[in-house]
Protein backbone atom coordinates (compact mmCIF):
# COMPACT_ATOMS: atom_id res chain seq x y z
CA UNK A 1 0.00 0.00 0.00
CA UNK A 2 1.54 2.85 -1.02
CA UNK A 3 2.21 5.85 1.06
CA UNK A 4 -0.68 9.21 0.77
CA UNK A 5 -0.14 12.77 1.63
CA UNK A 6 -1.00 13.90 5.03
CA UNK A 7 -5.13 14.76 4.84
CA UNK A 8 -5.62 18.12 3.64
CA UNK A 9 -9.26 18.51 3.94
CA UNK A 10 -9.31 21.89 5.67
CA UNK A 11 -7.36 23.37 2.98
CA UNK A 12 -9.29 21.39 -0.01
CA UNK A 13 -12.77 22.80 1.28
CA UNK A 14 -11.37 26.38 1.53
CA UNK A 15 -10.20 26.26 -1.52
CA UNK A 16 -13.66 25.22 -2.98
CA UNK A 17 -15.87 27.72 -1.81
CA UNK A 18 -19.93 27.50 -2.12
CA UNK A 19 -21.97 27.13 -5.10
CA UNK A 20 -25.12 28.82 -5.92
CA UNK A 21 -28.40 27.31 -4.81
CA UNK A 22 -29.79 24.96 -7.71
CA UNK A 23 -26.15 23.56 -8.13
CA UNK A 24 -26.38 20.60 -10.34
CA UNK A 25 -24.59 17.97 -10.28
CA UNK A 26 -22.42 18.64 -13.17
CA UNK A 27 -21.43 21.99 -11.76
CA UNK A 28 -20.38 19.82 -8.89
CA UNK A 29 -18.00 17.60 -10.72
CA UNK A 30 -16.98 21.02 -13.03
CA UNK A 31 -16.30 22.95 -9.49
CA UNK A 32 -14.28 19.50 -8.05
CA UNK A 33 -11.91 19.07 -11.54
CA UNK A 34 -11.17 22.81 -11.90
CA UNK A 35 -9.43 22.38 -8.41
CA UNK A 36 -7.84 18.98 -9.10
CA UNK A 37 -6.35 20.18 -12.46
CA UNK A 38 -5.19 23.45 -10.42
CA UNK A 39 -1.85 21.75 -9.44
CA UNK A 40 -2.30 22.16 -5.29
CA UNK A 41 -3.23 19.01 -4.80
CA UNK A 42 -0.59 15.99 -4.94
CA UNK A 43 -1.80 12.74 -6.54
CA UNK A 44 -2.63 10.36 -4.19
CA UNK A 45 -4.75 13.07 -1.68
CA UNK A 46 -7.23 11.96 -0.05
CA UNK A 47 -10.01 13.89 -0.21
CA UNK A 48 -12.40 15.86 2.38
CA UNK A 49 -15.67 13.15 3.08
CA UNK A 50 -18.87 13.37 0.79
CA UNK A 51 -20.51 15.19 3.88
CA UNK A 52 -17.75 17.87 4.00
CA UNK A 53 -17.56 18.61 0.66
CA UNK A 54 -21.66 19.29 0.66
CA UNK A 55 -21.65 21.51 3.52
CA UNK A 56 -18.96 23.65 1.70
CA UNK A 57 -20.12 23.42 -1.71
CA UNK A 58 -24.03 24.16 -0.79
CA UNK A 59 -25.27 21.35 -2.04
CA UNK A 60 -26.79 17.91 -1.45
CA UNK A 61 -24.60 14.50 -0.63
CA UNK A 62 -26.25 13.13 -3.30
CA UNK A 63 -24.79 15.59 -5.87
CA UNK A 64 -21.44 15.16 -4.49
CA UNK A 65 -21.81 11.61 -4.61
CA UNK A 66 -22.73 11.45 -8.16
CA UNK A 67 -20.20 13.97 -9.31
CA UNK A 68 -17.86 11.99 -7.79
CA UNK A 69 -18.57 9.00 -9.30
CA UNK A 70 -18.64 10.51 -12.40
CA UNK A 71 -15.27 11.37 -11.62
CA UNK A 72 -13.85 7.82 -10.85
CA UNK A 73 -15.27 6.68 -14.17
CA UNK A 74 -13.82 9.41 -15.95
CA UNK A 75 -10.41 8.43 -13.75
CA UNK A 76 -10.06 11.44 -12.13
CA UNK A 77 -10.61 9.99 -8.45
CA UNK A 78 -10.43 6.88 -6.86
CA UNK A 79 -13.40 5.95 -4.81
CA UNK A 80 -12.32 3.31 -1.57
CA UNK A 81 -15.15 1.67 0.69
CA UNK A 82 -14.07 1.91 3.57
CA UNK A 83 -11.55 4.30 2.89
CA UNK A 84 -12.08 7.53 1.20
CA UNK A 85 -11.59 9.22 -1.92
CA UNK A 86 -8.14 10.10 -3.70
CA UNK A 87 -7.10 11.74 -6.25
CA UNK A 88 -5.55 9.60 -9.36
CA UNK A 89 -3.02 11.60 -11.13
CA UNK A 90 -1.52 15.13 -11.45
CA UNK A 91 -2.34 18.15 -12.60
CA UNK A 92 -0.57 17.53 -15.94
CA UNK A 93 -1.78 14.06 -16.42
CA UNK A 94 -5.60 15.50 -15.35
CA UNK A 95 -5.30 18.59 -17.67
CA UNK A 96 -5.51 16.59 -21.28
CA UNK A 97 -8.77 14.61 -20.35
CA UNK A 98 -9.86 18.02 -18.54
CA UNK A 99 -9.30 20.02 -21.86
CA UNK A 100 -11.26 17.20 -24.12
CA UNK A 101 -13.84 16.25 -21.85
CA UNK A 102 -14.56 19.93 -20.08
CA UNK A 103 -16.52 21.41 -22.45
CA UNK A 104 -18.91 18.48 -22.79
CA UNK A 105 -20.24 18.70 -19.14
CA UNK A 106 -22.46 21.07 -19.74
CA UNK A 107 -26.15 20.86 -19.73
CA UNK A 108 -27.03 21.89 -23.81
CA UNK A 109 -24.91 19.38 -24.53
CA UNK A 110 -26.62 16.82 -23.71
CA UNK A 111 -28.77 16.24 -26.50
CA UNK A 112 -25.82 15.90 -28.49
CA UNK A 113 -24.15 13.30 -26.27
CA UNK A 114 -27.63 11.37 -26.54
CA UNK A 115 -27.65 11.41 -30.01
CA UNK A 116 -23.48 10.15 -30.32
CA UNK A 117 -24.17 7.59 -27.71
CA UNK A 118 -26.91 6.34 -29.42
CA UNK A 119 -25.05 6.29 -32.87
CA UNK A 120 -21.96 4.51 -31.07
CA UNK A 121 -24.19 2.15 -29.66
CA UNK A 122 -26.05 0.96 -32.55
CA UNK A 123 -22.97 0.55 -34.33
CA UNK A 124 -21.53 -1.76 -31.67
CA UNK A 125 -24.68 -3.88 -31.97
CA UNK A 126 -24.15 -4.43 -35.47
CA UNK A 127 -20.59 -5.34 -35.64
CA UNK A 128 -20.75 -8.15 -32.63
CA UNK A 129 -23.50 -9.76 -34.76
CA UNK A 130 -21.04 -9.73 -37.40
CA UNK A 131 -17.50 -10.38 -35.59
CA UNK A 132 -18.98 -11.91 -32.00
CA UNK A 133 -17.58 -15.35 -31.25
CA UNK A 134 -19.41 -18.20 -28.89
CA UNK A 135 -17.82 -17.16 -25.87
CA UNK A 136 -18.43 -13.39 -25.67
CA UNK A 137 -21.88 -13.53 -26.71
CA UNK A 138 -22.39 -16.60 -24.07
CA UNK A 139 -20.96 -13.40 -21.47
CA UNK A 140 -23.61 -10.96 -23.39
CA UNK A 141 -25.96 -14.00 -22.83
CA UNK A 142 -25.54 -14.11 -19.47
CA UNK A 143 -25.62 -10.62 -18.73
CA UNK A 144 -29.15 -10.62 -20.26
CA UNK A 145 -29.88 -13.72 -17.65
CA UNK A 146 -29.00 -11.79 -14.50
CA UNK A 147 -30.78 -8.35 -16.04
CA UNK A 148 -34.12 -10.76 -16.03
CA UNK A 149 -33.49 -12.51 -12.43
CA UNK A 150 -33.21 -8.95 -11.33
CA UNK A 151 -36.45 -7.51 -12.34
CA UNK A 152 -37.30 -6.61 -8.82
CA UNK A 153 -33.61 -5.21 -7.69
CA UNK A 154 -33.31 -2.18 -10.07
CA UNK A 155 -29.65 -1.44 -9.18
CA UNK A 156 -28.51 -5.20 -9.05
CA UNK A 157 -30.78 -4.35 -13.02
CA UNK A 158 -28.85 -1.59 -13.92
CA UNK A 159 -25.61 -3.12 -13.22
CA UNK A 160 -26.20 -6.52 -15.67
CA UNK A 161 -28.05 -3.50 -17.85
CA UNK A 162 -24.47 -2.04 -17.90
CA UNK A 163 -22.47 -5.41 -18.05
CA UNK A 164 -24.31 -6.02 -21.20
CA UNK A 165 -23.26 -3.32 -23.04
CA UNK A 166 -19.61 -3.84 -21.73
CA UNK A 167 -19.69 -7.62 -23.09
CA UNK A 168 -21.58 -6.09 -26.24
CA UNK A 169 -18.82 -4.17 -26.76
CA UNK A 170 -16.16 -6.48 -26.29
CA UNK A 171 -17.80 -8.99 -29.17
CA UNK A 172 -17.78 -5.66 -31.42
CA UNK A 173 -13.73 -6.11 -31.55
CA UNK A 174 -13.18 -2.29 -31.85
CA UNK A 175 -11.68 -1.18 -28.98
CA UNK A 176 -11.15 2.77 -29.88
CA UNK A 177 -14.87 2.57 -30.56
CA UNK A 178 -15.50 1.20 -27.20
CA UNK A 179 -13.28 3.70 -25.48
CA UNK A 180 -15.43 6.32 -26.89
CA UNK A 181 -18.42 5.14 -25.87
CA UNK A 182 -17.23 4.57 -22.34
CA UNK A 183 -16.64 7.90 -22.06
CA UNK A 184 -19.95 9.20 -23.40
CA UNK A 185 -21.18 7.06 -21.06
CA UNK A 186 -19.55 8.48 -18.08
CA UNK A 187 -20.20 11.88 -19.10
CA UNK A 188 -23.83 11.37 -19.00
CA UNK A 189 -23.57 9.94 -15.46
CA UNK A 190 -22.76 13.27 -14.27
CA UNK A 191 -26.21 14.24 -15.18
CA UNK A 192 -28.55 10.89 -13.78
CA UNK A 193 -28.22 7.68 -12.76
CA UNK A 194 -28.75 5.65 -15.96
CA UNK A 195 -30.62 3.03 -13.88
CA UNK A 196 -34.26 2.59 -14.81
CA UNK A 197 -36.45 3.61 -11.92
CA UNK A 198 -39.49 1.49 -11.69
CA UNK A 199 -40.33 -2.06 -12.40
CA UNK A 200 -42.37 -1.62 -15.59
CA UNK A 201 -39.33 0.60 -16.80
CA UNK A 202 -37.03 -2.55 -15.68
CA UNK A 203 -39.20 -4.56 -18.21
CA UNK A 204 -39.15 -2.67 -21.20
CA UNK A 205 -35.50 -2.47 -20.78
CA UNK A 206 -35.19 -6.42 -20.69
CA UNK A 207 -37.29 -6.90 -23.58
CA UNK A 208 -35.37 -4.78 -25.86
CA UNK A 209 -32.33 -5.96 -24.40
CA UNK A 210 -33.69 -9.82 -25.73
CA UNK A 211 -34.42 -8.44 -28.84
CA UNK A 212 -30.66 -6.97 -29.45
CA UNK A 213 -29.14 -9.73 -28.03
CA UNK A 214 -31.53 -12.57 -30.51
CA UNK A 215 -30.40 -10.27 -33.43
CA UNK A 216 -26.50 -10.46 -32.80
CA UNK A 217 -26.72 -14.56 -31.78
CA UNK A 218 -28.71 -14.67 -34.67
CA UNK A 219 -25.59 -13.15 -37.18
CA UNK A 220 -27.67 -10.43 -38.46
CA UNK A 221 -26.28 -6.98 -38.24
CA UNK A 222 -29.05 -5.05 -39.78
CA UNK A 223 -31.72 -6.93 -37.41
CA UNK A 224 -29.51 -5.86 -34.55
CA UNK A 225 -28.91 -2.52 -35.51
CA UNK A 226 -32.56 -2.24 -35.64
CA UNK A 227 -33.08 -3.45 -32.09
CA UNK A 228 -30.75 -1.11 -30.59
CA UNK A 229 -31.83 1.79 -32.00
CA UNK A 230 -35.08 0.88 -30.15
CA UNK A 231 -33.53 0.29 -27.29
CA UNK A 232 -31.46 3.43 -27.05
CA UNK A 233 -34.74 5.70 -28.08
CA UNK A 234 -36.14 4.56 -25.20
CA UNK A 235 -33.14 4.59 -23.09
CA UNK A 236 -32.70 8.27 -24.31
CA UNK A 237 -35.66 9.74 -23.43
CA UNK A 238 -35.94 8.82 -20.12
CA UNK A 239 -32.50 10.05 -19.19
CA UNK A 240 -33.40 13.63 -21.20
CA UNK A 241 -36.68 13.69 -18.60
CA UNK A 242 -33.89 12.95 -15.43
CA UNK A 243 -31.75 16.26 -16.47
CA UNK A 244 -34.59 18.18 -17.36
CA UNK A 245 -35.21 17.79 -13.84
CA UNK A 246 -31.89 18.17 -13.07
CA UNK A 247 -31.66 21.59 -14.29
CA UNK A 248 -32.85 24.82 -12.73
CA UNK A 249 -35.71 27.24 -14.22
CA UNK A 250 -33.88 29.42 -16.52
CA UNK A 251 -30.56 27.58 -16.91
């Protein structure tokens, strides 16, 4: 286990300063980068707890807790149960994904982020039913087996939900395309949790799911194109409904 700077809390939280009411969470994670990318902070800080870091910032624990996992994805931070949070990497290796993924948190763009996720996704559907061996598509299989024994568990749900587009991915072969996708992805956690949020939503989401996954078993790119662009229609408008609620009157 490697050795961490002393805490620095006191000084972190100073240096952060309140946000207006109405914050949302994307500000959060904007507010939380801008300081890690400032060069201050060491990698390998740990960082002030979730409850701190609301109380200074203004805002909920449950925006700082989705900004911050927003940040792990993104590889910012390094969430520990049990633990604490910690910063990944410096200020020069932050500042490169900083400058290409900054100007994408932002809330008009996230009809555009919809619209290339659902373009990268539909393309990854149609190359694993063209390139997707037996074994990865018995992992995309199997994904789809949990996502239906979890119908009444909705994050144990979103989780396979998530796993299956991972394994999807993986049978596509592309990796750069994959890459990109994660982080589309990961920029639209910032925004809302991607899991569904009620049991009839849970069911939709299995049966397209089924449908994308028959298409690619099946060998027939066109078929599973087809399906996904379904699935991500749906998918797509109810995340647009959790931001609009995410954003404040007038922003």
């Amino acid at each position: 286990m490697p050795a961490y700077p002393d805490d620095r809390s006191a000084e972190i939280t100073a240096a952060l300063g309140a946000l207006p009411s109405g914050t949302p969470v994307s500000e959060v994670a904007r507010r939380l980068m801008d300081l890690f990318t400032g060069g201050s902070i060491a990698a390998g800080t740990r960082l002030p707890p979730e409850r701190q870091l609301a109380a200074t910032l203004g805002v909920g624990r449950s925006a700082v807790r989705e900004a911050l996992a927003a940040l792990e994805i993104l590889g910012i931070v390094d969430v520990r149960p049990g633990s604490g949070t910690y910063l990944r990497g410096t200020a020069s290796e932050l500042l490169p994904e900083t400058l290409r993924w900054g100007l994408l948190i932002g809330e008009k763009s996230t009809a555009e982020l919809l619209e290339l996720r659902s373009g990268l996704e539909i393309y990854v559907a149609r190359l694993a039913a063209g390139r997707g061996d037996g074994a990865d598509l018995d992992v995309v299989g199997a994904n789809l087996e949990r996502m239906r024994s979890s119908l009444d568990r909705l994050g144990e749900f979103a989780r396979a939900d998530l796993e299956f587009h991972d394994a999807l991915g993986r049978a596509a072969g592309n990796g750069l395309l994959v890459d990109q996708l994660h982080v589309v992805r990961s920029l639209l956690q910032v925004y809302a949790d991607r899991a569904v949020h009620s049991g009839e939503e849970a069911r939709v989401a299995l049966e397209e799911h089924d449908a994308v996954y028959i298409a690619v078993r099946a060998g027939d790119p066109d078929a599973a194109a087809s399906a996904m662009a379904i699935h991500m229609a749906t998918a797509s408008a109810r995340l647009s409904a959790d931001v609009a609620e995410d954003i404040p009157v007038g922003a």
